[in-house]
N, C-alpha and C. Protein backbone atom coordinates (compact mmCIF):
# COMPACT_ATOMS: atom_id res chain seq x y z
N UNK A 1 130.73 211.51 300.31
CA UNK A 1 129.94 210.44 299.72
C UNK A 1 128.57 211.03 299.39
N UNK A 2 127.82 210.89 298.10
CA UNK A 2 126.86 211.12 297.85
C UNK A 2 126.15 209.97 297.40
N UNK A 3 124.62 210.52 296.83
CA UNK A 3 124.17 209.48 296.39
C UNK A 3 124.68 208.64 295.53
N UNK A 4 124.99 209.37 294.32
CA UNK A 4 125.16 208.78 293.21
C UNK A 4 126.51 207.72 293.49
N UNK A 5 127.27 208.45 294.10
CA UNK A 5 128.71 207.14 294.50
C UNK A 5 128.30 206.20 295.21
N UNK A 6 127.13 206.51 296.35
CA UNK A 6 126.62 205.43 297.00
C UNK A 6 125.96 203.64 296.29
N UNK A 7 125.47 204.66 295.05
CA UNK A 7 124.68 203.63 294.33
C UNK A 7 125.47 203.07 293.62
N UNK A 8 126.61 203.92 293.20
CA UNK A 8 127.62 202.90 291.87
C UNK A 8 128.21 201.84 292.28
N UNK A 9 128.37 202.05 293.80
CA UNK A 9 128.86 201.15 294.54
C UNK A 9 128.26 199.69 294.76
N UNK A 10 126.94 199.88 294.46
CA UNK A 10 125.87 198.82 294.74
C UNK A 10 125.35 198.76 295.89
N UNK A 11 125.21 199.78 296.60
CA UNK A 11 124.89 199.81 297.88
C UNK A 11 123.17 200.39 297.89
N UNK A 12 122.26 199.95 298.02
CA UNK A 12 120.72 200.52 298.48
C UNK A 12 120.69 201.80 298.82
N UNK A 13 119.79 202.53 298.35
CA UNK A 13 119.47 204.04 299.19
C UNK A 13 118.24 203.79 299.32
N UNK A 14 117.77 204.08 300.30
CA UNK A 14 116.56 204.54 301.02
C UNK A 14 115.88 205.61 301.12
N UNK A 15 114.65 205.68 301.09
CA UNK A 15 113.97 206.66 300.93
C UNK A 15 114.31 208.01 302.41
N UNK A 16 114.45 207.16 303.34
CA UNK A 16 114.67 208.32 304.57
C UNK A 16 115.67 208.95 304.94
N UNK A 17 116.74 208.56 303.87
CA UNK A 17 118.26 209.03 303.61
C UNK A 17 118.40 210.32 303.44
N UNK A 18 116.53 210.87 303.09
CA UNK A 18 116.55 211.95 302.09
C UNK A 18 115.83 213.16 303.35
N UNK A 19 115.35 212.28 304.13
CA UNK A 19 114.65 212.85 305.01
C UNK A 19 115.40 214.56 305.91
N UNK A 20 114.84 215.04 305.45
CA UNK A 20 115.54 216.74 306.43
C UNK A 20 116.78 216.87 305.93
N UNK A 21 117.34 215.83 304.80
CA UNK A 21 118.82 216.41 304.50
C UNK A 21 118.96 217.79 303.96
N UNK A 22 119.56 218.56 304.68
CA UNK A 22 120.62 219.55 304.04
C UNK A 22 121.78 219.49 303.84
N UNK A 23 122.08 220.53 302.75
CA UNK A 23 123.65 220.70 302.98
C UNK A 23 124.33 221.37 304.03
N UNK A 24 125.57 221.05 304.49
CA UNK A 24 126.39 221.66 305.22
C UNK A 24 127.25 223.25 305.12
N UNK A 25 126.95 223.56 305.39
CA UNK A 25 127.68 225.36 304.77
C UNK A 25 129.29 225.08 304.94
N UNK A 26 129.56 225.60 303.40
CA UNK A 26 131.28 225.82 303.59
C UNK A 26 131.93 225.40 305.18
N UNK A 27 132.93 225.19 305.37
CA UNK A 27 134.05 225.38 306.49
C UNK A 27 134.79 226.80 306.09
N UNK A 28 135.22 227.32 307.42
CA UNK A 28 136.29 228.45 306.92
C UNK A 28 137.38 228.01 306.40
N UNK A 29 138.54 228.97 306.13
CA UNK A 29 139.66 228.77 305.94
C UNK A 29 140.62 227.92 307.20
N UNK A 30 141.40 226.95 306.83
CA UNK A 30 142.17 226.25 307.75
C UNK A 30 142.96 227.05 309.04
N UNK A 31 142.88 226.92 310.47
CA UNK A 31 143.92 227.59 311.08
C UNK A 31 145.39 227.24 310.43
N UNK A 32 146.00 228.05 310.91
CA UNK A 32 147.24 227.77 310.89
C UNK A 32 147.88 226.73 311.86
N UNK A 33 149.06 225.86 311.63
CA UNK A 33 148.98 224.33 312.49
C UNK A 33 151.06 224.85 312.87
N UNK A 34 150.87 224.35 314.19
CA UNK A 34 151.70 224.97 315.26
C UNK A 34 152.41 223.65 315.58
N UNK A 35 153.83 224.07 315.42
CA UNK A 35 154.61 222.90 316.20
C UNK A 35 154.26 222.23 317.71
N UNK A 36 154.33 221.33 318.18
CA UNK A 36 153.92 220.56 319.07
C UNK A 36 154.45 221.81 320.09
N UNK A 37 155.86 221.27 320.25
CA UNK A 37 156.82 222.25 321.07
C UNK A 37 156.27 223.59 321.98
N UNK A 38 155.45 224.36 320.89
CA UNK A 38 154.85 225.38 320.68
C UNK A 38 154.03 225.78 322.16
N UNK A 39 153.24 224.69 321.53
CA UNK A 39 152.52 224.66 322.23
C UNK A 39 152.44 223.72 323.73
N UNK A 40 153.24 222.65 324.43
CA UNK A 40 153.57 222.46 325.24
C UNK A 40 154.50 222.99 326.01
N UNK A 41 155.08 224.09 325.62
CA UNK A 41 156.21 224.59 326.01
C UNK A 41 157.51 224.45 325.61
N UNK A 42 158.65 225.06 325.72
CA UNK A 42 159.88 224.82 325.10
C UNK A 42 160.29 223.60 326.14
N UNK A 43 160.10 223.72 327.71
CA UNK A 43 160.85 223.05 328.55
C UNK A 43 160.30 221.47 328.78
N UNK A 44 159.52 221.27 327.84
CA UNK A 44 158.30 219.76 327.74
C UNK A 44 158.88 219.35 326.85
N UNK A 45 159.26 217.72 327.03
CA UNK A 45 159.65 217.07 326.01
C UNK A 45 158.37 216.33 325.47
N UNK A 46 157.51 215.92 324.51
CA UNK A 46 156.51 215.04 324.18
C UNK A 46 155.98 214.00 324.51
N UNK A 47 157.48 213.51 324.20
CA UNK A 47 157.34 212.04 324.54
C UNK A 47 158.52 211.77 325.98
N UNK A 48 157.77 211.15 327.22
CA UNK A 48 158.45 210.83 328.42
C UNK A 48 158.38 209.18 328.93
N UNK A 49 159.42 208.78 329.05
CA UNK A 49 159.15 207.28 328.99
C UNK A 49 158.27 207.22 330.65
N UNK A 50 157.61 206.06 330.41
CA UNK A 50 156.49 205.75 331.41
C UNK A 50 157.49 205.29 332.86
N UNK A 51 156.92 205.60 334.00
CA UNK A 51 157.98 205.60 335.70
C UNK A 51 157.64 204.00 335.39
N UNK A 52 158.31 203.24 335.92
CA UNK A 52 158.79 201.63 336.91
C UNK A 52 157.25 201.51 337.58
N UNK A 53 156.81 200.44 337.12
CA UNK A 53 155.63 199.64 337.49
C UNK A 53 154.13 200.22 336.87
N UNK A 54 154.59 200.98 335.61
CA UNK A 54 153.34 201.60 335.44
C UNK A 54 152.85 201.13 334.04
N UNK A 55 153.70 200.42 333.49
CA UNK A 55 153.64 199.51 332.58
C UNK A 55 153.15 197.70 332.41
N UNK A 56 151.75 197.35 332.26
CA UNK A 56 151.14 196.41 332.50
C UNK A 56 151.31 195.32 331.38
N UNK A 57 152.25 194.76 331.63
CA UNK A 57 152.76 193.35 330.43
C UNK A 57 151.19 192.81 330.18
N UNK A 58 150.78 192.33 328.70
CA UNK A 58 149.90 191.85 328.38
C UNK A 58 150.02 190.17 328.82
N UNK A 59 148.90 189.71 328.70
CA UNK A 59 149.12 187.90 328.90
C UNK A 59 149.54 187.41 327.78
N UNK A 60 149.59 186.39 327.75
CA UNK A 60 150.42 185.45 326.39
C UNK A 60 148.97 185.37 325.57
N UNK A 61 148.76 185.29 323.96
CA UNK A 61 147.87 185.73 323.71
C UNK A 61 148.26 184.64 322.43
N UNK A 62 147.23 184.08 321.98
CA UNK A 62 147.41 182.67 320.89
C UNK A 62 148.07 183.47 319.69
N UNK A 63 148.81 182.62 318.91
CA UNK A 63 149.25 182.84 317.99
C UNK A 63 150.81 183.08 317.77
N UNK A 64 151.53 183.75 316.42
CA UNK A 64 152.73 183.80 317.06
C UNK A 64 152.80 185.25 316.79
N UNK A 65 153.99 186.04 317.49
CA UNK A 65 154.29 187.50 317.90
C UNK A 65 154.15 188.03 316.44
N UNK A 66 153.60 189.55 316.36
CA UNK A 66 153.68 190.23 314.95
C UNK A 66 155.35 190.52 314.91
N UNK A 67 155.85 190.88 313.70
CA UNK A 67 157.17 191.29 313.33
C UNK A 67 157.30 192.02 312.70
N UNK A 68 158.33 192.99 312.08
CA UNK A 68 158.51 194.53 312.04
C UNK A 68 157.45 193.97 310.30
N UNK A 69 156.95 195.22 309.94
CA UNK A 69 156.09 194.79 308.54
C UNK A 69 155.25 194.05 308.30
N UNK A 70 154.78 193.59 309.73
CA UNK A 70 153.39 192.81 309.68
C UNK A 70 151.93 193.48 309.70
C-alpha cells in the first residue's frame, strides 16, 4: 500500500505518515518450503485426535447452528 492507492481509495493521509519513513531493503530469495513430515519426523503423524476429557463442549450459544457453506 502506498500513498497514492491510499488516497484513491478516499482515505486521508497525514502529514506524519511521512515522518522517518523509509524504504524497506529487498527480502532475499525465498527458502526452500519442506514437507510437514520432514520435518516432524517420519514416525509423527500431524494430526492426533485429542485424549477423552480434553475436549471442552461450548455452551448453547443464540442463534441457529452454522452448516456446511456457511
Amino acid at each position: 500500500m502506498d500513498r497514492a492507492a491510499y488516497t484513491r481509495a478516499g482515505l486521508p493521509w497525514f502529514e506524519h505518515y511521512d515522518h522517518g519513513a523509509d524504504d524497506l531493503s529487498p527480502a532475499g530469495p525465498p527458502k526452500p518450503v519442506r514437507p510437514v513430515g520432514e520435518w516432524l519426523g517420519a514416525g509423527l503423524k500431524p494430526r492426533q485426535q485429542p485424549a477423552p476429557g480434553q475436549v471442552v463442549p461450548l455452551k448453547e450459544a443464540p442463534g441457529r447452528p452454522a452448516a456446511d457453506g456457511d
